[in-house]
N, C-alpha and C. Protein backbone atom coordinates (compact mmCIF):
# COMPACT_ATOMS: atom_id res chain seq x y z
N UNK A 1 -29.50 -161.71 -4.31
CA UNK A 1 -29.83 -162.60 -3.21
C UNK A 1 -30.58 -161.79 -2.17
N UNK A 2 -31.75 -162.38 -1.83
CA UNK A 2 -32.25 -161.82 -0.61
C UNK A 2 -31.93 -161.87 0.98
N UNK A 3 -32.46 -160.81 1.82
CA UNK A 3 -31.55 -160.71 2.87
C UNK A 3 -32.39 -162.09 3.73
N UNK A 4 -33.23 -162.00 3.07
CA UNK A 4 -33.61 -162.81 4.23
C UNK A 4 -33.66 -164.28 3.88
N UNK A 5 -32.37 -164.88 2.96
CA UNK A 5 -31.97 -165.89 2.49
C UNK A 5 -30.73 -165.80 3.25
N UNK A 6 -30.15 -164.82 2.72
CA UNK A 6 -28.14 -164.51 3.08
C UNK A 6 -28.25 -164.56 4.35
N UNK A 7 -28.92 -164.18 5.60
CA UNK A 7 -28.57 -163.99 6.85
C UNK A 7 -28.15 -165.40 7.57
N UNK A 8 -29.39 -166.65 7.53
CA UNK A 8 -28.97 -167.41 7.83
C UNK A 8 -27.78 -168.38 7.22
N UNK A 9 -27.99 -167.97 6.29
CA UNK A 9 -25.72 -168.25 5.72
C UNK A 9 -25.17 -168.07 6.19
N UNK A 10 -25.25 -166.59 6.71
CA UNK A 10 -24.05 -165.96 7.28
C UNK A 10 -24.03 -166.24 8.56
N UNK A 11 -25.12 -166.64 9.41
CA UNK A 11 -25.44 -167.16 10.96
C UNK A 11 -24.60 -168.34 11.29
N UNK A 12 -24.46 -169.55 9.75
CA UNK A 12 -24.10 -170.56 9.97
C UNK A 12 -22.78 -170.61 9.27
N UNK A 13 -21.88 -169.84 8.38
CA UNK A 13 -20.84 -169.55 8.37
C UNK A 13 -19.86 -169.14 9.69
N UNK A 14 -20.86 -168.00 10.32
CA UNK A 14 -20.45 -167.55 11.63
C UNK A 14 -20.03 -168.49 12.77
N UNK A 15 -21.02 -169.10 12.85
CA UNK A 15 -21.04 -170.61 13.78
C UNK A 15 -20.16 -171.16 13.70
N UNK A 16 -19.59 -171.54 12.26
CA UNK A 16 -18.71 -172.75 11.77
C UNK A 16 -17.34 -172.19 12.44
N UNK A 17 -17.20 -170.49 11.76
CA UNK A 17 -16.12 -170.11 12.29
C UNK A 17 -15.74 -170.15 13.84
N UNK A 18 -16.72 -170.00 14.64
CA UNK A 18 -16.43 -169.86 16.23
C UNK A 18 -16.19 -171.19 16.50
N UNK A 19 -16.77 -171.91 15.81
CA UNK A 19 -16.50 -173.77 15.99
C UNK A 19 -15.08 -173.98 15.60
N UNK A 20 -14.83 -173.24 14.94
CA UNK A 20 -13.37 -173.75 14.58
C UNK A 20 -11.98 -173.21 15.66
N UNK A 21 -12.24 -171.84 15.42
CA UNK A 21 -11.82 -170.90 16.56
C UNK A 21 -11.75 -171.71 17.72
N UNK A 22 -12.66 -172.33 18.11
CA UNK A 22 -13.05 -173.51 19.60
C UNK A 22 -11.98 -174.02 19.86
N UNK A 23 -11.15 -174.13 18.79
CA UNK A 23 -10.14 -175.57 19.04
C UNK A 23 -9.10 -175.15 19.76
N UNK A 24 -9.11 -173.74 19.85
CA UNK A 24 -7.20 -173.32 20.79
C UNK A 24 -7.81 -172.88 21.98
N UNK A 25 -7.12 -172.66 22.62
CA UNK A 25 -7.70 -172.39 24.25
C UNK A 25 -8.43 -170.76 24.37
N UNK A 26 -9.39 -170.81 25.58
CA UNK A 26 -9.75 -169.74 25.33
C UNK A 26 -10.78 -169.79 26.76
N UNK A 27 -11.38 -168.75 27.14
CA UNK A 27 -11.99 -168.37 28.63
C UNK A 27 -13.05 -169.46 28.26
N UNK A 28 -13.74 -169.63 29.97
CA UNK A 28 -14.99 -170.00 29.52
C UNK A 28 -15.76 -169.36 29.21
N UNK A 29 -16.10 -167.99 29.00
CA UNK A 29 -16.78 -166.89 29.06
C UNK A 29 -16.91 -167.31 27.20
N UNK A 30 -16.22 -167.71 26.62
CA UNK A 30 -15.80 -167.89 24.98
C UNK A 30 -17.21 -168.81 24.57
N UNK A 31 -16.62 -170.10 25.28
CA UNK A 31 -17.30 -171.55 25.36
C UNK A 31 -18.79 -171.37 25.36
N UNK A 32 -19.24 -170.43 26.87
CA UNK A 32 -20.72 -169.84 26.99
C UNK A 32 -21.19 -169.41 25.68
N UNK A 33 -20.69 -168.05 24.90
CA UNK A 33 -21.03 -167.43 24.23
C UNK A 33 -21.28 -168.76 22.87
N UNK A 34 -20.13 -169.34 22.93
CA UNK A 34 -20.41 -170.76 21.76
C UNK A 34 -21.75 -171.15 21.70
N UNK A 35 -22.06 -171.42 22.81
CA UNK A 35 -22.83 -172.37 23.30
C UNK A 35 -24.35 -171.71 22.44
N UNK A 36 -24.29 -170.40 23.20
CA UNK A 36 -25.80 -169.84 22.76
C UNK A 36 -25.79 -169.20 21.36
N UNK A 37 -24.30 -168.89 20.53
CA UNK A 37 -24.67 -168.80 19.47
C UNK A 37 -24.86 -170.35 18.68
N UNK A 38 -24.41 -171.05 18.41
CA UNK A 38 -24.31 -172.58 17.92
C UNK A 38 -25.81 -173.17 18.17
N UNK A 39 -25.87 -173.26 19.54
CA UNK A 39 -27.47 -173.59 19.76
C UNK A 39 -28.63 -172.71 18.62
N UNK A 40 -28.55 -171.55 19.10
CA UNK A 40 -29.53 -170.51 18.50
C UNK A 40 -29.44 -170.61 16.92
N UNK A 41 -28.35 -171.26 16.01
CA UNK A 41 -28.23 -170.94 14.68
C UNK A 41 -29.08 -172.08 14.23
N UNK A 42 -28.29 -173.70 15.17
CA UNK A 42 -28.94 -174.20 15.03
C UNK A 42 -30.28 -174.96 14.99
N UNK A 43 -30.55 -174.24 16.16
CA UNK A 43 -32.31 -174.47 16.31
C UNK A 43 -33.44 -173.63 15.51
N UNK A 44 -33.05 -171.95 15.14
CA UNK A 44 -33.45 -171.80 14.05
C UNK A 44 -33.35 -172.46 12.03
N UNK A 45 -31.76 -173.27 12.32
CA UNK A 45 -32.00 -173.93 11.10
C UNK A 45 -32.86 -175.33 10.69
N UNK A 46 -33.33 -176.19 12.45
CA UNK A 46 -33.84 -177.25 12.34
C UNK A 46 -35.45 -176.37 11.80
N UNK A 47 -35.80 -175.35 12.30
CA UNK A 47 -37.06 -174.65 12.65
C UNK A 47 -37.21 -174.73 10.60
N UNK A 48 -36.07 -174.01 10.47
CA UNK A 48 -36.29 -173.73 9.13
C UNK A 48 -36.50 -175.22 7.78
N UNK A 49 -35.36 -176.13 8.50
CA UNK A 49 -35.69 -177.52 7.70
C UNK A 49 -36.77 -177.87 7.60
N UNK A 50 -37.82 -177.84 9.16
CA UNK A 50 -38.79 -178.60 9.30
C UNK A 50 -40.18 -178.18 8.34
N UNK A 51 -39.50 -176.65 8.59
CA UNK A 51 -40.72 -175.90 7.65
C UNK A 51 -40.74 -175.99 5.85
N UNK A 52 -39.44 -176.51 5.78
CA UNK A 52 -38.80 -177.21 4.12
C UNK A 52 -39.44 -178.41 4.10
N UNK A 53 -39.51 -179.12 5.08
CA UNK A 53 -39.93 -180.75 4.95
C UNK A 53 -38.53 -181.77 4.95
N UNK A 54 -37.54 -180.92 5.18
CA UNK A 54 -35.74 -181.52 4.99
C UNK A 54 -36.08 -182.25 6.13
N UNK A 55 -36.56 -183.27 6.38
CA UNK A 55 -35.98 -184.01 7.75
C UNK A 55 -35.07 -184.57 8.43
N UNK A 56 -34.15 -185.04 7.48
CA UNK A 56 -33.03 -185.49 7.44
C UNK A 56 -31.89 -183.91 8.13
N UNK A 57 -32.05 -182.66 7.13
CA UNK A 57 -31.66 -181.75 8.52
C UNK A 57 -32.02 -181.59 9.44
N UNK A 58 -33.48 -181.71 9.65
CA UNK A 58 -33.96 -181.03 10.76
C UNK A 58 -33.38 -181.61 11.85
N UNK A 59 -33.21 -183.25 11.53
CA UNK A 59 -32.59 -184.25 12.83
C UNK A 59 -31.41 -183.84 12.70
N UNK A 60 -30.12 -183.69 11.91
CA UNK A 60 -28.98 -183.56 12.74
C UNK A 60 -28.54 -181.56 13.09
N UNK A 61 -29.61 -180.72 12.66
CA UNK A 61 -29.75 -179.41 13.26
C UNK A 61 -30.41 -179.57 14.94
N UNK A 62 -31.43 -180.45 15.09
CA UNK A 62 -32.05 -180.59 16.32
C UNK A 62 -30.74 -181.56 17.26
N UNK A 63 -30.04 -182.57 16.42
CA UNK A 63 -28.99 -182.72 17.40
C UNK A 63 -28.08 -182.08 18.25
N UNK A 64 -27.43 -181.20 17.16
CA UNK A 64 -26.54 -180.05 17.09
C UNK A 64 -26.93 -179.24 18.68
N UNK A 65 -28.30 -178.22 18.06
CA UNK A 65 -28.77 -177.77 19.25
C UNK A 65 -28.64 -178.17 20.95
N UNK A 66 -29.19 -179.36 20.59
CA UNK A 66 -29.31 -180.19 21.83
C UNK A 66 -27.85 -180.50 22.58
N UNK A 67 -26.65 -180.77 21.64
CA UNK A 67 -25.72 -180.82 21.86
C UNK A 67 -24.84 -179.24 22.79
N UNK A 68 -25.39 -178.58 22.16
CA UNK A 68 -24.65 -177.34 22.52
C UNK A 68 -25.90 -176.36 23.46
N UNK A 69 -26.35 -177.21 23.93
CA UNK A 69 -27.60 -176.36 24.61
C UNK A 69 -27.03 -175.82 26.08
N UNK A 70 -27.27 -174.15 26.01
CA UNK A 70 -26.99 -173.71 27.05
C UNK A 70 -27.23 -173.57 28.95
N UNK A 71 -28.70 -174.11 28.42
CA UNK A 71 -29.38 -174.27 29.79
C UNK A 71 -28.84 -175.37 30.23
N UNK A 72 -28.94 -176.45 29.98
CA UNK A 72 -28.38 -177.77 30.65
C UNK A 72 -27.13 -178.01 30.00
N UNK A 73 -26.22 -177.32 30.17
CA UNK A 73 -24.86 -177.80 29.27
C UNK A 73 -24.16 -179.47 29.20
N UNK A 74 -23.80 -179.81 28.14
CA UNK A 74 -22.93 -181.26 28.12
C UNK A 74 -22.20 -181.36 28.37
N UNK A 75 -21.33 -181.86 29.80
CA UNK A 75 -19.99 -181.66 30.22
C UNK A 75 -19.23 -182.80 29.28
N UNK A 76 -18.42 -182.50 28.35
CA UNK A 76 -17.23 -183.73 28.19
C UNK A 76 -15.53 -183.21 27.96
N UNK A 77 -14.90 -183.67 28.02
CA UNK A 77 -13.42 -184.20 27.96
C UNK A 77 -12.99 -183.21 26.60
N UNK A 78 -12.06 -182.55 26.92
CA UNK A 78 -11.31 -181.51 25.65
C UNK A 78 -10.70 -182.95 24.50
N UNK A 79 -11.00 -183.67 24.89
CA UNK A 79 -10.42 -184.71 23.77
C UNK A 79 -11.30 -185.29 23.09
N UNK A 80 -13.04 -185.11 23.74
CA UNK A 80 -14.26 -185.40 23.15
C UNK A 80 -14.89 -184.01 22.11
N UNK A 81 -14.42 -183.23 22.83
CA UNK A 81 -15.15 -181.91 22.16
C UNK A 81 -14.97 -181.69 20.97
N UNK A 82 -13.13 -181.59 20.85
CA UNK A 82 -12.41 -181.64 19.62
C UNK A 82 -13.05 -181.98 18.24
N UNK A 83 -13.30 -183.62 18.50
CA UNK A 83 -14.11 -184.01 17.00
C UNK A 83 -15.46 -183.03 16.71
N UNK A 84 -16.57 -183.04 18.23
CA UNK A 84 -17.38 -182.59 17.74
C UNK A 84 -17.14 -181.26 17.01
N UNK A 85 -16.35 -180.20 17.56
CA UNK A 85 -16.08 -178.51 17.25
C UNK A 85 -16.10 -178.88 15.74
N UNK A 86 -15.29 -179.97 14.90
CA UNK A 86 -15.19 -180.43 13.69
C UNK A 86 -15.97 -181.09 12.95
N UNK A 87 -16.82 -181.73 13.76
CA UNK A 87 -17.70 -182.11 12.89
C UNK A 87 -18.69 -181.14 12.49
N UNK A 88 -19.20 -180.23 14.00
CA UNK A 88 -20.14 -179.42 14.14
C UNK A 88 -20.07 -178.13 12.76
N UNK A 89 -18.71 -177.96 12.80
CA UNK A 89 -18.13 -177.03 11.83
C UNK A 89 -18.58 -177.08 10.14
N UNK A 90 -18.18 -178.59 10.17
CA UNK A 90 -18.19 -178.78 8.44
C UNK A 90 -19.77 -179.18 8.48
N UNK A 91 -20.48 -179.24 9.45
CA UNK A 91 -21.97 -179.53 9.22
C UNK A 91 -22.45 -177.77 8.93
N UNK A 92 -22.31 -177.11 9.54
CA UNK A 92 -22.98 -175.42 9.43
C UNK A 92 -22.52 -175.43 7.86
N UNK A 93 -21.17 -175.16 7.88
CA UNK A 93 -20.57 -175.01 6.28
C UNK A 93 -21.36 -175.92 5.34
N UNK A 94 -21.24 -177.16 5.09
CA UNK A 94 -21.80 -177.45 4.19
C UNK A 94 -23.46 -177.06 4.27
N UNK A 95 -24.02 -177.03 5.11
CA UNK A 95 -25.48 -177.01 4.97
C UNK A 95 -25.81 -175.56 3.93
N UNK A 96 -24.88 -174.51 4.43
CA UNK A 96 -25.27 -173.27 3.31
C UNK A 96 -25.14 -174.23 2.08
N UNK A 97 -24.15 -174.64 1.32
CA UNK A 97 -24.95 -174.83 0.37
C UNK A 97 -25.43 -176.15 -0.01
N UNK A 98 -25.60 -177.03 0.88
CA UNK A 98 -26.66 -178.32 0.29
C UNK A 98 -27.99 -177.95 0.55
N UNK A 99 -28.01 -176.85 1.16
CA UNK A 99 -29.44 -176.56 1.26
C UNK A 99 -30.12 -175.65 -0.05
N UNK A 100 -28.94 -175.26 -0.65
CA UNK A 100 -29.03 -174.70 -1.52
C UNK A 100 -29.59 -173.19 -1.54
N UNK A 101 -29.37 -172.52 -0.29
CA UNK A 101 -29.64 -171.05 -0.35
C UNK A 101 -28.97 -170.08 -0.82
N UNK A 102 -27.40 -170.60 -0.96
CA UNK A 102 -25.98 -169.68 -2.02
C UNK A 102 -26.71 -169.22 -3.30
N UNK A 103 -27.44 -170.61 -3.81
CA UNK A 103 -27.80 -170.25 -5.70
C UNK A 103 -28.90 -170.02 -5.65
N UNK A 104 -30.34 -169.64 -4.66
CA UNK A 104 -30.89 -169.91 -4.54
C UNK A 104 -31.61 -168.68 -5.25
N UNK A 105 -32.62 -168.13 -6.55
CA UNK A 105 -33.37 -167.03 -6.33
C UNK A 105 -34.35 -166.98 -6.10
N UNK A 106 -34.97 -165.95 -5.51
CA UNK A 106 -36.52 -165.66 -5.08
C UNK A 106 -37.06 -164.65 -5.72
């Protein structure tokens, strides 16, 4: 596997994990750091869909982003966040491999 296949796996494995991690309490200093890794994985993965022609990722990677965007942050309710941290989660995870970069050779 090439590295420059595996990294963004591992960007969005990473993600998933801090997304999950999200769910027990923790500084805001945590939340920040969420914010700009989650954003950043995902705006390079819409970057990368779009350049696939995946549109269908590119829109819910460009959501994602937008969702977790650091400059203008989304204030909501620890009882709103919750689902997203979960949804956000099993979206990074599955995308490694429906995108198919796990089996992927070059």
């Amino acid at each position: 596997m090439k590295t420059q296949v595996f990294i963004p796996v591992l960007a969005r494995l990473a993600a998933a994990g801090m997304l999950l991690w999200a769910l027990g309490a923790h500084t805001r200093d945590f939340y920040v750091l969420l914010r700009w890794v989650v954003c950043g994985v995902s705006g390079y993965s819409a970057y990368r869909a779009g350049v696939e022609k995946k549109a269908g990722w590119f829109s819910v990677f460009a959501a994602i982003a937008l969702m977790y965007n650091p400059v203008y942050p989304v204030h909501l309710t620890r009882a709103v966040w919750t689902p997203i941290f979960l949804i956000s989660a099993a979206i990074m995870f599955i995308s490694a491999f429906a995108l198919g970069e796990l089996g992927r050779r070059r």
